[in-house]
C-alpha atoms as a PDB file:
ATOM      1  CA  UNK A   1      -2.118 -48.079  49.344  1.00  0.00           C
ATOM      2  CA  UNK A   2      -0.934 -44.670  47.765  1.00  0.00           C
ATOM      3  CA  UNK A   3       2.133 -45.638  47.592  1.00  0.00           C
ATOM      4  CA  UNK A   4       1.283 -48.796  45.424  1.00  0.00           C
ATOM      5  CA  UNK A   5      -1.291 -46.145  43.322  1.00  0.00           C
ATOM      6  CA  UNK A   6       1.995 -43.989  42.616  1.00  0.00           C
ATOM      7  CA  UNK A   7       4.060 -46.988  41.568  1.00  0.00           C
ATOM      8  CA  UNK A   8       1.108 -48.163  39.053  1.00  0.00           C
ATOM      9  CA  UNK A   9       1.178 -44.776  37.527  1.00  0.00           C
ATOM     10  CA  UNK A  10       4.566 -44.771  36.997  1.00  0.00           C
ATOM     11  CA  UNK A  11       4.393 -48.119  34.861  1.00  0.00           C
ATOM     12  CA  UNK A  12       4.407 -48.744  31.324  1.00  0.00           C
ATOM     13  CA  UNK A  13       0.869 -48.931  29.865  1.00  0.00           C
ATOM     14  CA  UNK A  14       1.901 -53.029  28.990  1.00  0.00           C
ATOM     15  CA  UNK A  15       2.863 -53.729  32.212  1.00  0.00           C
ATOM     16  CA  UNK A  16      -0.324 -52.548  33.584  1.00  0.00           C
ATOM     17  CA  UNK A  17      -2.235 -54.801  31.346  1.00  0.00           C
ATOM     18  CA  UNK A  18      -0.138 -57.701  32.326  1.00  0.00           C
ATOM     19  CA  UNK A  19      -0.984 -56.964  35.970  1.00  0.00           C
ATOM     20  CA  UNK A  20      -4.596 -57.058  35.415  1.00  0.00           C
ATOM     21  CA  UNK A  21      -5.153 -59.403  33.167  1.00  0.00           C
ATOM     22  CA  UNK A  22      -6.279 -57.534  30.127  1.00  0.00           C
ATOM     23  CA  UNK A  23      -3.056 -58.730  28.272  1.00  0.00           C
ATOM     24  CA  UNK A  24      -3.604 -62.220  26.082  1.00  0.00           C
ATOM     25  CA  UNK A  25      -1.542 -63.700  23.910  1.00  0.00           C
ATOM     26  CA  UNK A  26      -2.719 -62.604  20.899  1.00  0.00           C
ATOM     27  CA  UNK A  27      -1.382 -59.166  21.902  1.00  0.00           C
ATOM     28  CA  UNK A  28       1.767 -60.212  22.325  1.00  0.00           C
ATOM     29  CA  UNK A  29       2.722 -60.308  18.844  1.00  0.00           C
ATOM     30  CA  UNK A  30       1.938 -56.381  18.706  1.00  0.00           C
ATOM     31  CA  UNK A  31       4.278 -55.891  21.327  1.00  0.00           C
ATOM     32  CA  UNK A  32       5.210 -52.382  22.287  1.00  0.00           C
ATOM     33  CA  UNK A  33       3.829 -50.569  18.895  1.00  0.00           C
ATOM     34  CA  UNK A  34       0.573 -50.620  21.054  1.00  0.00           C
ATOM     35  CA  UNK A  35      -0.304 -47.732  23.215  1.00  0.00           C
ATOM     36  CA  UNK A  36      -3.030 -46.669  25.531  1.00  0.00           C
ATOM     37  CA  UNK A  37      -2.471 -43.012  24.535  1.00  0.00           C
ATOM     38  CA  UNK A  38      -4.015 -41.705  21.280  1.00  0.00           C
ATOM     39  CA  UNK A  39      -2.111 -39.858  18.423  1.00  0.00           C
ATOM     40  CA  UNK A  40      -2.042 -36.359  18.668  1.00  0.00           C
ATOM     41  CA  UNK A  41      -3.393 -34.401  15.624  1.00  0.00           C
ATOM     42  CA  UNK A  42      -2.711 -30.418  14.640  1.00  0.00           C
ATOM     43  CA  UNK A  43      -5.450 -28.748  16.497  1.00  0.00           C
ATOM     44  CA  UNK A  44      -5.008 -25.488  13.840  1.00  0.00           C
ATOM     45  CA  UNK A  45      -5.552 -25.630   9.942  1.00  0.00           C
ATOM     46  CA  UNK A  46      -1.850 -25.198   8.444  1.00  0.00           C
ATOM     47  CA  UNK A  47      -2.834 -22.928   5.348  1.00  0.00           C
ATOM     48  CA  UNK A  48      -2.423 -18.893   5.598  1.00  0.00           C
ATOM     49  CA  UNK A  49      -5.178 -17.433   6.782  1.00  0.00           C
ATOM     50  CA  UNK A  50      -7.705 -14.205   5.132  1.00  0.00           C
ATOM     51  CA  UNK A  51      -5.294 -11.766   6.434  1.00  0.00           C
ATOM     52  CA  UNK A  52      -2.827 -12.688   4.645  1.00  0.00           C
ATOM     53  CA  UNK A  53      -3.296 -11.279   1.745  1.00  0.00           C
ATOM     54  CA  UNK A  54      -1.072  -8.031   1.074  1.00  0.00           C
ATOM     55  CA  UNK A  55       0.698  -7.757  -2.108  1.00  0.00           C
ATOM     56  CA  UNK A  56      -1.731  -8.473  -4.470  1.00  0.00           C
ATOM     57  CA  UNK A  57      -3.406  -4.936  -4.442  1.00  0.00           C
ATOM     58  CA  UNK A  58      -4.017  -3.389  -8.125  1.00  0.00           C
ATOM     59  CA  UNK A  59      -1.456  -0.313  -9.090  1.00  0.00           C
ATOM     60  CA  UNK A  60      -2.452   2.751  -8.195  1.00  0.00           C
ATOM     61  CA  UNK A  61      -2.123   4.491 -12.142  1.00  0.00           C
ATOM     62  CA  UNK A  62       0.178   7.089 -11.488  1.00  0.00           C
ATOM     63  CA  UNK A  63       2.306   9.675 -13.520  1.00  0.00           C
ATOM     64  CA  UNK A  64       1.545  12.246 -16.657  1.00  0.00           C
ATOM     65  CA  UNK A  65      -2.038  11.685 -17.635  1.00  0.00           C
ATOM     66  CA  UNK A  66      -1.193  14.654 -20.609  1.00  0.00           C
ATOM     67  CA  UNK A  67       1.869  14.689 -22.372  1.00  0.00           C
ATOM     68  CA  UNK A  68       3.475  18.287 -23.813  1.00  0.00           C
ATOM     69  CA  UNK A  69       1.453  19.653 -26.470  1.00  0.00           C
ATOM     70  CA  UNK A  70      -2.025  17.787 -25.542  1.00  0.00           C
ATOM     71  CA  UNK A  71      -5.597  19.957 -25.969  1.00  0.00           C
ATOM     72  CA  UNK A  72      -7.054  19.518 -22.564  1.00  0.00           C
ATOM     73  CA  UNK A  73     -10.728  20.913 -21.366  1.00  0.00           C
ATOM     74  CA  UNK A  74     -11.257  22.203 -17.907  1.00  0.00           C
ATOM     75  CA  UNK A  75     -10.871  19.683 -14.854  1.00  0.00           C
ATOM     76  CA  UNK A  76      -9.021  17.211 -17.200  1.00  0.00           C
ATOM     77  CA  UNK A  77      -6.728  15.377 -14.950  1.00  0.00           C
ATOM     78  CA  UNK A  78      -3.124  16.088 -15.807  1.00  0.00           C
ATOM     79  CA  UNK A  79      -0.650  14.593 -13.572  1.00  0.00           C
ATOM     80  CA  UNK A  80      -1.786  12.075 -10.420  1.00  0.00           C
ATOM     81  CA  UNK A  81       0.913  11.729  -8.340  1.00  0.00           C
ATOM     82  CA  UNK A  82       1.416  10.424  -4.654  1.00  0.00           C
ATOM     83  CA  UNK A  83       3.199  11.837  -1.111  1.00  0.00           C
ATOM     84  CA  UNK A  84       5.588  14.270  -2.136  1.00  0.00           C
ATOM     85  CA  UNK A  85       5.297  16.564  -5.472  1.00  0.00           C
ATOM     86  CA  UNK A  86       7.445  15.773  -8.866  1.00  0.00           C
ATOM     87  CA  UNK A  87       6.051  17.939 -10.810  1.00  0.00           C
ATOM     88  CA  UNK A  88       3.933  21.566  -9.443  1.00  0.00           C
ATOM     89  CA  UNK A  89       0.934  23.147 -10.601  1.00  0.00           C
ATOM     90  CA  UNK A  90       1.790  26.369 -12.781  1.00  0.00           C
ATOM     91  CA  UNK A  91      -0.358  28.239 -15.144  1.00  0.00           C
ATOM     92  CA  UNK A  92      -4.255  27.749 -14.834  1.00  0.00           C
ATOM     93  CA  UNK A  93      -3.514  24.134 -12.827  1.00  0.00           C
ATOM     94  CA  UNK A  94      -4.923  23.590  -9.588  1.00  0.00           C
ATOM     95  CA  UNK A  95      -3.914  21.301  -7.306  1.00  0.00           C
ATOM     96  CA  UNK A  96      -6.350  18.463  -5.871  1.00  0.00           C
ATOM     97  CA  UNK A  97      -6.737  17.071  -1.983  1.00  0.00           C
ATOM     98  CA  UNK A  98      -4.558  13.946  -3.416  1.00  0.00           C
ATOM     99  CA  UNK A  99      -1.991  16.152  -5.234  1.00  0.00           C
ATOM    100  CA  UNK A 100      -3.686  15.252  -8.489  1.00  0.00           C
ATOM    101  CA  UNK A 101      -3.073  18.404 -11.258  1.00  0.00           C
ATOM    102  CA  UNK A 102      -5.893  19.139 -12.943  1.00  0.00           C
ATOM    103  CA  UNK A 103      -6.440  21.816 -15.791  1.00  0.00           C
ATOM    104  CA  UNK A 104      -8.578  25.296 -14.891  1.00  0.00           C
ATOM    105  CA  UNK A 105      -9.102  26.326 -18.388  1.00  0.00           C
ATOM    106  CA  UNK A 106      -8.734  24.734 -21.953  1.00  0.00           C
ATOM    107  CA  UNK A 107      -6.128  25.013 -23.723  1.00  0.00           C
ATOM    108  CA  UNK A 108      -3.130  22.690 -24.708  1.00  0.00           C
ATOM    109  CA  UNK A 109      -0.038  21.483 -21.769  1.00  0.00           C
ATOM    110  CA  UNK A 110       3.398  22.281 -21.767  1.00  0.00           C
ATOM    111  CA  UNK A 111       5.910  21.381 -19.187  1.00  0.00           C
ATOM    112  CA  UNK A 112       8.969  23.937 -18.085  1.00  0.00           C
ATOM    113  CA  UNK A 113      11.648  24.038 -14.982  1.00  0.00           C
ATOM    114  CA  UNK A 114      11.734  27.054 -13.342  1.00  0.00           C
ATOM    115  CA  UNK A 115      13.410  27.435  -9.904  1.00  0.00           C
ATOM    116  CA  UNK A 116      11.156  27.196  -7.005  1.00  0.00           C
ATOM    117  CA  UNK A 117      10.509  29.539  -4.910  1.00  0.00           C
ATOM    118  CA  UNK A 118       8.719  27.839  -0.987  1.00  0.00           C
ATOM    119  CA  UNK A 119       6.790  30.080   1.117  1.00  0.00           C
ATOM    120  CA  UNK A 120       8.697  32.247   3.625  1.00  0.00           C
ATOM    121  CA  UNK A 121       6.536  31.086   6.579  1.00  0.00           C
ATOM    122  CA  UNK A 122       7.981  27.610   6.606  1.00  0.00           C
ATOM    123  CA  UNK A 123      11.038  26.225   8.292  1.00  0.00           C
ATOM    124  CA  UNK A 124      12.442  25.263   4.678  1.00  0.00           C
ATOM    125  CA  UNK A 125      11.491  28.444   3.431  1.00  0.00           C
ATOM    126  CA  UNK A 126      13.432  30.331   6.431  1.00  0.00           C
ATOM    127  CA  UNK A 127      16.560  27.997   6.587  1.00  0.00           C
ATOM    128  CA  UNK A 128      16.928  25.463   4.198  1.00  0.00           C
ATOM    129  CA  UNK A 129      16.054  27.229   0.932  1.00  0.00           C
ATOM    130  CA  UNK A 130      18.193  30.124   0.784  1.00  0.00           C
ATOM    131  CA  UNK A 131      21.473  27.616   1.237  1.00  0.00           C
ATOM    132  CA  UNK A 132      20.395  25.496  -1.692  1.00  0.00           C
ATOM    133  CA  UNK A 133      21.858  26.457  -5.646  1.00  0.00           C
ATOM    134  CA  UNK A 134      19.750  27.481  -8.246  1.00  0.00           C
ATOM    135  CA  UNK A 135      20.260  23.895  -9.811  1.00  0.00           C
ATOM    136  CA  UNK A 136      19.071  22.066  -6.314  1.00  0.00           C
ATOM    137  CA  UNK A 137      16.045  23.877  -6.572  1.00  0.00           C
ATOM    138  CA  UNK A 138      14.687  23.573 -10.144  1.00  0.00           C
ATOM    139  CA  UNK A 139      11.162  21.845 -10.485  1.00  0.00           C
ATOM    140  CA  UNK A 140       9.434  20.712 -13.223  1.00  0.00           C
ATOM    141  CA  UNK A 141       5.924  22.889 -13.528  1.00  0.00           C
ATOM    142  CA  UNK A 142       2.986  21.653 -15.410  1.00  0.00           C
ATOM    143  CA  UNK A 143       1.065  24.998 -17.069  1.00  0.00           C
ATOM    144  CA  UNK A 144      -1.467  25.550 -19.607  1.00  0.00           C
ATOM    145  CA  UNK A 145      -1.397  27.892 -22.393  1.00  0.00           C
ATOM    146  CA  UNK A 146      -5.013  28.854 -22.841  1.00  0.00           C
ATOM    147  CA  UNK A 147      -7.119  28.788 -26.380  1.00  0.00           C
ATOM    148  CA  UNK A 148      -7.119  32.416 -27.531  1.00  0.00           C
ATOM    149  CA  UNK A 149     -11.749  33.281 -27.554  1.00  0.00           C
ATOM    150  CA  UNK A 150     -13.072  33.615 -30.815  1.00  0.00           C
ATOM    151  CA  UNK A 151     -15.307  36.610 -31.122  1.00  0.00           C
ATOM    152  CA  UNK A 152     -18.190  35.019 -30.194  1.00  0.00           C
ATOM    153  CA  UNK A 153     -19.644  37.734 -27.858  1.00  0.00           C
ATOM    154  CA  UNK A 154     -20.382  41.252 -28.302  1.00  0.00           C
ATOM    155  CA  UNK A 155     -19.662  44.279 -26.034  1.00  0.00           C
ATOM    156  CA  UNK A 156     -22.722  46.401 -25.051  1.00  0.00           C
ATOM    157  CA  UNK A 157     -21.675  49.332 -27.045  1.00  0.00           C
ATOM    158  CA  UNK A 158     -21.290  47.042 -30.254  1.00  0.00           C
ATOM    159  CA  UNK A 159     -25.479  46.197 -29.882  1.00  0.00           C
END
């Protein structure tokens, strides 16, 4: 008895409707384009999915915000600029958390390159600076040449 179960199994789906019966004639004209077994569809959408998505952020607006010669009030930005400093703060800039430059005082921009000068206490200020040429270590400085005050104000001795 199992052994005839095994040897049914191992037929052809049209045989085993020819052994019970369940095969007319009308079916024979189909022949073996008919199957018991059904067609297997993608279980998973083929599209990308949300993740997907990189490349397609907005730019970021970087570079010289204020060009030589430009009047700029305090806390103007003057430079945004990203990792690694091309150009340094000078004269009456400060430097933001982002490395933005951003003027102290009013007064117009002007750009120079001066040779830089790294703290002592770092590694590149111990070793690597003192090996490099005047030329290797020339940076571009942002500064600000304050407005000269008008005499608006009045010294106590003048009242």
């Amino acid at each position: 008895m199992l052994v005839n179960g095994c040897l049914r199994l191992l037929k052809t789906p049209l045989q085993i409707l020819e052994n019970t019966g369940l095969w007319s004639s009308s079916l024979q004209h189909v022949g073996p384009a008919l199957s018991l077994f059904g067609v297997r569809w993608a279980s998973k959408k083929a599209s990308g999915g949300k993740r997907n998505t990189g490349g397609n952020s907005p730019g970021k607006r970087l570079g010289i915000k204020k060009m030589n010669g430009a009047y700029v009030q305090p806390g103007m930005i003057l430079v945004r600029q990203k990792m690694a400093f091309r150009w340094y703060p000078g004269n009456f800039v400060t430097k933001g958390r982002d490395r933005t430059l951003s003027a102290q005082v009013a007064g117009t921009v002007y750009y120079t390159h001066e040779r830089w000068n790294p703290k002592p206490s770092t590694v590149f200020g111990k070793s690597i600076a003192p090996t490099l040429s005047d030329e290797e270590m020339t940076r571009t400085f942002v500064n600000i040449r304050p407005e000269p005050e008008l005499g608006l104000f009045k010294l106590k001795e003048q009242v």
